[in-house]
Protein backbone atom coordinates (compact mmCIF):
# COMPACT_ATOMS: atom_id res chain seq x y z
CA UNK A 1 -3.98 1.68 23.33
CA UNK A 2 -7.13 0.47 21.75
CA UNK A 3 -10.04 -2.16 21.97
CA UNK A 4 -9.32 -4.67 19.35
CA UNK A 5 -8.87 -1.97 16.57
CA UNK A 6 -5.87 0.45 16.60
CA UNK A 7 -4.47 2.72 14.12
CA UNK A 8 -2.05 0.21 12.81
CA UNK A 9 -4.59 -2.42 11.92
CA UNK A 10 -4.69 -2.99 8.50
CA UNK A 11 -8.10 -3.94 6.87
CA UNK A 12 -9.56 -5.97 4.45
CA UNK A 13 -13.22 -5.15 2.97
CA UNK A 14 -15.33 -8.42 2.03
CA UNK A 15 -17.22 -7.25 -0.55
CA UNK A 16 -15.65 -3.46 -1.02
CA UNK A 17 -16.88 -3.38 -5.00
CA UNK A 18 -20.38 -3.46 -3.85
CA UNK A 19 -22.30 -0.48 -3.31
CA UNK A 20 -22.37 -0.37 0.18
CA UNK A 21 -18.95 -1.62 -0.04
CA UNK A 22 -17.61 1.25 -1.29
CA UNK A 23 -19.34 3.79 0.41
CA UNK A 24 -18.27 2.28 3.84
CA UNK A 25 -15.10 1.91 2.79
CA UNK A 26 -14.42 5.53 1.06
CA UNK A 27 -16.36 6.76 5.03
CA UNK A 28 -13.42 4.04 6.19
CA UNK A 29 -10.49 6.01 4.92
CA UNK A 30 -11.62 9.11 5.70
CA UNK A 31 -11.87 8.19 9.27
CA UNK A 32 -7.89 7.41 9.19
CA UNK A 33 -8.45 3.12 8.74
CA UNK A 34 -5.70 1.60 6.81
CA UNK A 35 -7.21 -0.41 4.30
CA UNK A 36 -5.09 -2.24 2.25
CA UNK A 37 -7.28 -4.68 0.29
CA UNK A 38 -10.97 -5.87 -1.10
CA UNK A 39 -11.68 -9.31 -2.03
CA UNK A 40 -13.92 -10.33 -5.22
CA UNK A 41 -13.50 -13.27 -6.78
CA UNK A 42 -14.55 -11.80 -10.26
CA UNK A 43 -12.52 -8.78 -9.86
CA UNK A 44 -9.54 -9.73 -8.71
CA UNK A 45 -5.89 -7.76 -10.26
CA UNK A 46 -7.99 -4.62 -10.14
CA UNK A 47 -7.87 -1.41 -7.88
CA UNK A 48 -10.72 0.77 -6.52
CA UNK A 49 -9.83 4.71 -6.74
CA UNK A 50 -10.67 6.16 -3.57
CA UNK A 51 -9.81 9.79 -3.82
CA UNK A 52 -5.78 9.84 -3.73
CA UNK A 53 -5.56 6.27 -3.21
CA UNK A 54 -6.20 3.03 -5.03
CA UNK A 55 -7.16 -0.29 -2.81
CA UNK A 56 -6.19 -3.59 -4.91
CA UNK A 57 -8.64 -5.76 -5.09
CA UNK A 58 -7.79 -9.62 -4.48
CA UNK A 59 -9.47 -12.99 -5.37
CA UNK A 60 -8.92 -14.70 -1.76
CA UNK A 61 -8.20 -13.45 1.50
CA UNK A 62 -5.23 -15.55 1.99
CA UNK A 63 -4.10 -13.88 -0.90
CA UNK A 64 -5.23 -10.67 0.54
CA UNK A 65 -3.45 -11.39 3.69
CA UNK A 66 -0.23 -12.80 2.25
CA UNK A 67 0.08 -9.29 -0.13
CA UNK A 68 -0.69 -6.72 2.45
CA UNK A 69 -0.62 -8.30 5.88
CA UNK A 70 -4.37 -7.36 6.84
CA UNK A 71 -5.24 -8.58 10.52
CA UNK A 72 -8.93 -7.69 10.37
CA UNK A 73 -11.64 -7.68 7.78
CA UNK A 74 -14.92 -6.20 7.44
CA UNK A 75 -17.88 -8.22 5.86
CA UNK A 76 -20.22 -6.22 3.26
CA UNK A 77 -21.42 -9.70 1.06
CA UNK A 78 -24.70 -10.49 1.12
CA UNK A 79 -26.46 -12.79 3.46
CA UNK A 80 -26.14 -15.92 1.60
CA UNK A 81 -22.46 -15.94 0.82
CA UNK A 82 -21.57 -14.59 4.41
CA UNK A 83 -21.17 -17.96 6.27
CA UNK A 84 -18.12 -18.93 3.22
CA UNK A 85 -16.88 -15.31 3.27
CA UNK A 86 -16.06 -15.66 7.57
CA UNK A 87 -15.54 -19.22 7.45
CA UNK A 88 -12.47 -18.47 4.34
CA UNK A 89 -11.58 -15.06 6.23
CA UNK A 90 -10.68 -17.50 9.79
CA UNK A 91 -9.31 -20.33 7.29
CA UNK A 92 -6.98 -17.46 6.29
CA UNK A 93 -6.40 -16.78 10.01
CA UNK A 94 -7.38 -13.27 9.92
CA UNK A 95 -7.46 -12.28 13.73
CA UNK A 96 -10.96 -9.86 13.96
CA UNK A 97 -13.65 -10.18 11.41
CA UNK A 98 -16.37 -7.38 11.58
CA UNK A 99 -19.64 -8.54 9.57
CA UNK A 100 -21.77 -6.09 8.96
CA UNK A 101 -24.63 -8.08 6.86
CA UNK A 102 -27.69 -8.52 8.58
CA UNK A 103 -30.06 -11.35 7.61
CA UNK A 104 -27.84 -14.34 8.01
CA UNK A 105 -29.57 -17.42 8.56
CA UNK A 106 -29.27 -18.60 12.24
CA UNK A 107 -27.76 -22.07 11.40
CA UNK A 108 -24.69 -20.42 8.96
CA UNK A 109 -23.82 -17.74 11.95
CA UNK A 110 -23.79 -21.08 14.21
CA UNK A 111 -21.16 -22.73 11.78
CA UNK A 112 -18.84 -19.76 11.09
CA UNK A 113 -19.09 -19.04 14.58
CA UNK A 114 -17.88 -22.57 15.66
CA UNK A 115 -15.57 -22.59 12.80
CA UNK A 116 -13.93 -19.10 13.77
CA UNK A 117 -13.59 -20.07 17.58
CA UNK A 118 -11.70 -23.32 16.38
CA UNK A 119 -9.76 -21.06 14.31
CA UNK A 120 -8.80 -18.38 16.70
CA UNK A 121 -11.09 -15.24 14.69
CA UNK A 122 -12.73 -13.20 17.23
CA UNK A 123 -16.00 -12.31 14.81
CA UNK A 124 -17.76 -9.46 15.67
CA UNK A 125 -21.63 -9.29 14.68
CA UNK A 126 -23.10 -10.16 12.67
CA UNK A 127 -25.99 -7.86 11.89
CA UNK A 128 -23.27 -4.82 13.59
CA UNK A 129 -21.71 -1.32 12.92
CA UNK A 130 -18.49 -2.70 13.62
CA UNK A 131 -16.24 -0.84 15.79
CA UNK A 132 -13.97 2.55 15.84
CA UNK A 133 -11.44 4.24 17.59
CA UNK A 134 -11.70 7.19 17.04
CA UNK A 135 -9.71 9.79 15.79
CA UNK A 136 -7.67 6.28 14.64
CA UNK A 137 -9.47 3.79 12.61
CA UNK A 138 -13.13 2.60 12.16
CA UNK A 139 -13.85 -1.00 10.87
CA UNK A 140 -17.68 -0.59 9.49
CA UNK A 141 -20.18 1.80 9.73
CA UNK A 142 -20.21 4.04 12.51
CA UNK A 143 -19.60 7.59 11.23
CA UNK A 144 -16.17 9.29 12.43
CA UNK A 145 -17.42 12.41 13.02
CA UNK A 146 -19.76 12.30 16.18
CA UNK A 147 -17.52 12.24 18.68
CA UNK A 148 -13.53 12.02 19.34
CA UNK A 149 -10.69 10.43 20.93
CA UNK A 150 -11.23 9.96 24.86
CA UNK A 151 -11.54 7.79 27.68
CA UNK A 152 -14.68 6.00 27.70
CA UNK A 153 -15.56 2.74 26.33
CA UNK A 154 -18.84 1.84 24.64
CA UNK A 155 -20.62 -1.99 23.91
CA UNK A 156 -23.56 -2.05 22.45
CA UNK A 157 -26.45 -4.02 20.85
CA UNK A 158 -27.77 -1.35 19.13
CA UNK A 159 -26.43 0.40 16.47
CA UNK A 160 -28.55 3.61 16.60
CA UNK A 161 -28.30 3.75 20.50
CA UNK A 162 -24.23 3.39 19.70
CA UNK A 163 -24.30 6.67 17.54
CA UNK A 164 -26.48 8.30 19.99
CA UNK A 165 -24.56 7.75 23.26
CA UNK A 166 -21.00 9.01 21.31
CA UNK A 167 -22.70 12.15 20.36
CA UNK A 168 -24.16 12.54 23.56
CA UNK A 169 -21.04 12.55 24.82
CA UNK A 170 -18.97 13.88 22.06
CA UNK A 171 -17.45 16.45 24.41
CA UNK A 172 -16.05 13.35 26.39
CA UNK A 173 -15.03 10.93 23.84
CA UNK A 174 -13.90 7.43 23.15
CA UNK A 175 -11.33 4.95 23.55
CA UNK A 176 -13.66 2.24 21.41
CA UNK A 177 -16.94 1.97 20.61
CA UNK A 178 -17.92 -2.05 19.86
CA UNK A 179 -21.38 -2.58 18.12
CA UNK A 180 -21.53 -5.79 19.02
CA UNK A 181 -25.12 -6.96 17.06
CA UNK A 182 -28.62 -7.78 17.99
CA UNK A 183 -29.02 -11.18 16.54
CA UNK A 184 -29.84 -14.52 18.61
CA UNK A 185 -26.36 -15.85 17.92
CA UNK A 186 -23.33 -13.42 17.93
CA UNK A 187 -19.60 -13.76 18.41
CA UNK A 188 -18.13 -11.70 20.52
CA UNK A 189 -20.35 -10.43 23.55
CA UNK A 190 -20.99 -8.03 26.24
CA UNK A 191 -18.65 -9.70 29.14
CA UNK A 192 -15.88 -10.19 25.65
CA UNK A 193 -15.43 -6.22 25.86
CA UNK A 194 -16.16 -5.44 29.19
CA UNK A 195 -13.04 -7.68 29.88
CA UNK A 196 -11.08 -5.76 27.19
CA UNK A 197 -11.71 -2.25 28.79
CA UNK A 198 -11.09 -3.76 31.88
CA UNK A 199 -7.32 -4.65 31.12
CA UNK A 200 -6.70 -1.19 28.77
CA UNK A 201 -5.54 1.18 30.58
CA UNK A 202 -6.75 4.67 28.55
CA UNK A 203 -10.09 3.50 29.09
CA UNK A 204 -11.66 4.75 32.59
CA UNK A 205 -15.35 4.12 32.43
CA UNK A 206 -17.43 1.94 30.38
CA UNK A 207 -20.89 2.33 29.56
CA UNK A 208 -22.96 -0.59 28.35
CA UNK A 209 -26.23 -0.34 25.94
CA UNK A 210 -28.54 -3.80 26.12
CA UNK A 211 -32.10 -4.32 24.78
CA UNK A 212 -34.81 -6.64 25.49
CA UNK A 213 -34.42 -10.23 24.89
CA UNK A 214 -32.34 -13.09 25.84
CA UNK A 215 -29.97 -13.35 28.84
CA UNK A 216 -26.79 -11.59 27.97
CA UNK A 217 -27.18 -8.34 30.35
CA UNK A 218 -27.70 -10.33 33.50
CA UNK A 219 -24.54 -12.46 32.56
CA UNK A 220 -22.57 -9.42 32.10
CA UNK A 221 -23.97 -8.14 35.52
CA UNK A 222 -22.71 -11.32 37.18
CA UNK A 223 -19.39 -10.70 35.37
CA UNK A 224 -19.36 -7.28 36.64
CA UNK A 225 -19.68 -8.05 39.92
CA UNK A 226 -16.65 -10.19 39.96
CA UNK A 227 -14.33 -8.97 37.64
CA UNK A 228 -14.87 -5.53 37.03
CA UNK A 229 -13.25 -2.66 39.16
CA UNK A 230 -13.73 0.16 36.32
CA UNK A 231 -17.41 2.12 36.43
CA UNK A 232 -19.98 0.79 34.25
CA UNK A 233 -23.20 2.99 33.50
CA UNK A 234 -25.70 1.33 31.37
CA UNK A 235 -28.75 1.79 29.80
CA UNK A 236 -31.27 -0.97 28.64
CA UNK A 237 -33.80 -0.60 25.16
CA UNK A 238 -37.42 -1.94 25.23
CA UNK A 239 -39.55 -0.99 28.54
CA UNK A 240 -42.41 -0.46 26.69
CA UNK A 241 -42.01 -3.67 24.54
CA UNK A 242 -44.77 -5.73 24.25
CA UNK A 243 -44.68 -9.56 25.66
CA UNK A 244 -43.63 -11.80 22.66
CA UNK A 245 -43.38 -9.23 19.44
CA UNK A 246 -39.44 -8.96 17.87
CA UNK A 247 -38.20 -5.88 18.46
CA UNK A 248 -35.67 -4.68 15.28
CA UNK A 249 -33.31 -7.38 16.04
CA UNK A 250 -33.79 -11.25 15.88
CA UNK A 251 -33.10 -11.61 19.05
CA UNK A 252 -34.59 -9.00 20.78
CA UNK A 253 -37.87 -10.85 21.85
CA UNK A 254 -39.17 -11.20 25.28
CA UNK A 255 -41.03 -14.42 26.98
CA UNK A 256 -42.88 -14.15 30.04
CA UNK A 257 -41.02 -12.65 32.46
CA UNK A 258 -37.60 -13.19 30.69
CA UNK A 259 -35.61 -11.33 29.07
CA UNK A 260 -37.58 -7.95 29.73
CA UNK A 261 -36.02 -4.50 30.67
CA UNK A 262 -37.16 -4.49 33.93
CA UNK A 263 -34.99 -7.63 34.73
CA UNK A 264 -31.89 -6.43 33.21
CA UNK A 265 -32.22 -2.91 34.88
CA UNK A 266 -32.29 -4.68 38.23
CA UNK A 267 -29.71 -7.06 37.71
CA UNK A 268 -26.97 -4.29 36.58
CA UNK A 269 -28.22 -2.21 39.62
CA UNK A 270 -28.07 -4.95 41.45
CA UNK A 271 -24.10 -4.91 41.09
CA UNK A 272 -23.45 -1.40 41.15
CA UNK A 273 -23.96 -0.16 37.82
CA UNK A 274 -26.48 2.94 37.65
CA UNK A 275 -28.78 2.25 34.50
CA UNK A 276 -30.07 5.46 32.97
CA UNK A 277 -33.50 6.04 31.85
CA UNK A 278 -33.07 7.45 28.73
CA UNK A 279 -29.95 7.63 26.16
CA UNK A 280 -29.97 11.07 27.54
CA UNK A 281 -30.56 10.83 31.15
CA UNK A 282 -27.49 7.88 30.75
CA UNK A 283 -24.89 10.37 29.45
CA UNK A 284 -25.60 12.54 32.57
CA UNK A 285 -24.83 9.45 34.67
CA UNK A 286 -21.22 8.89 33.06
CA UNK A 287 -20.80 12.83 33.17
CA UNK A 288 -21.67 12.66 37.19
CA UNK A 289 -19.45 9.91 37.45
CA UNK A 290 -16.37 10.91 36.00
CA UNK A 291 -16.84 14.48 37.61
CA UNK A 292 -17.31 12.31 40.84
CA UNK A 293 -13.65 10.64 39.98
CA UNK A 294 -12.10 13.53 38.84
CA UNK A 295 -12.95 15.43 42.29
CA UNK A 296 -11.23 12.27 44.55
């Protein structure tokens, strides 16, 4: 069992004849995902050669979908066509929709957002790495070869701290790691995947990765506290951020007193969940813990 992306997922790829398109995609089937579509307009009736294989390419994603099946798609199109690329991907009633782009005006992620929820899409970013399973399949950009298949679960708003924390703890590995963005408005959160490695049962432990700005870490600490049972070890990005500067992501900006480090840190510990110092000094926390459970 997986979080929201197993090996039998089939995938689309929203703008696959671009450049990074098909680089993410060729890094895609390597890692074992079963894509079994791109969508262009302009180019549909062709194929992409990837190695051994050729991936059609398709002028709609209900056409997509009706063809192959797909029940997820990643998003590679540029910001200003990403709003109708989700919004026709959840018209299509595609079930997970992974976009990548960053840049996307705050009042079109509000609209596909809305739309997707109305819908049923769970959207994932945008401004993400996606997600992966490793050893399975990998929706986006995460590279498949820094860790493996094991029994932790990873959400993150940072990318870079994602790909960090699974080699860290490489020797452990992954049940899913979830990039889930660092814009202001995103779709699906913090307390989205904390629920969904709460109810799998290969994943034992879940470490969370926050940052600076906003409100989301102390409402997953309050969700912790009364629906998790699994450990959670987290670590939080941007003590040394200064008052009222963005920080890499949109919405990692701090006001006053909110939505600082410091706050988050005490919230999680607040409910139980030790909050490392470091990426580094947080991989020795879920090492001691699992030890800790492994010695019961």
């Amino acid at each position: 069992m997986a979080v929201y992306l197993t090996k039998e997922s089939k995938v689309l790829v929203q703008g696959m004849t671009g450049a990074e398109g098909m680089k993410h995609t060729r890094r895609m089937i390597d890692a074992g995902t079963d894509v079994v579509g791109g969508v262009n307009p302009r180019k549909a009736g062709r194929s992409v050669d990837f190695d051994d294989r050729a991936v059609p390419v398709f002028g709609t994603v209900h056409d997509a979908v009706a063809a192959t099946g797909a029940d997820t798609t990643v998003v590679f199109v540029p910001p200003a066509f990403a709003k109708a690329a989700v919004i026709e991907a959840a018209d299509a009633r595609v079930p997970l929709a992974v976009v990548i782009t960053e840049g996307i005006p705050v009042h079109d992620a509000v609209a596909f957002h809305a739309h997707a929820r109305r819908t049923g899409t769970r959207v994932i970013g945008p401004n993400c790495p996606g997600l992966i399973t490793p050893g399975h399949s990998s929706a986006g950009i995460i590279p498949a070869d820094i860790t493996k298949p094991g029994r932790v679960g990873l959400v993150s708003r940072s990318g870079t701290l994602t790909y960090q924390l699974m080699h860290e703890l490489r020797d452990i590995g992954f049940s899913t790691c979830v990039g889930i963005g660092g814009d202001p408005v995103i779709g699906t959160t913090h307390i989205d995947c904390l629920a969904a490695f709460e109810a799998d049962p290969d994943t034992d432990l879940v470490v969370l990765i926050g940052e600076i700005g906003g409100d989301a870490e102390e409402r997953a600490a309050a969700y912790i506290h009364d629906h998790v049972t699994k450990p959670v070890v987290a670590y939080v990005a941007g003590f040394t951020a200064p008052e009222g500067r963005t920080m890499g992501h949109a919405g990692a900006i701090v006001s006053g007193s909110s939505g600082t480090a410091q706050a988050k840190k005490e919230a999680l510990e607040t409910v139980g969940v030790r909050v490392g110092s470091t990426p580094t000094m947080t991989a020795r926390l879920v090492l001691e813990r699992l030890a800790q459970d492994s010695g019961k």
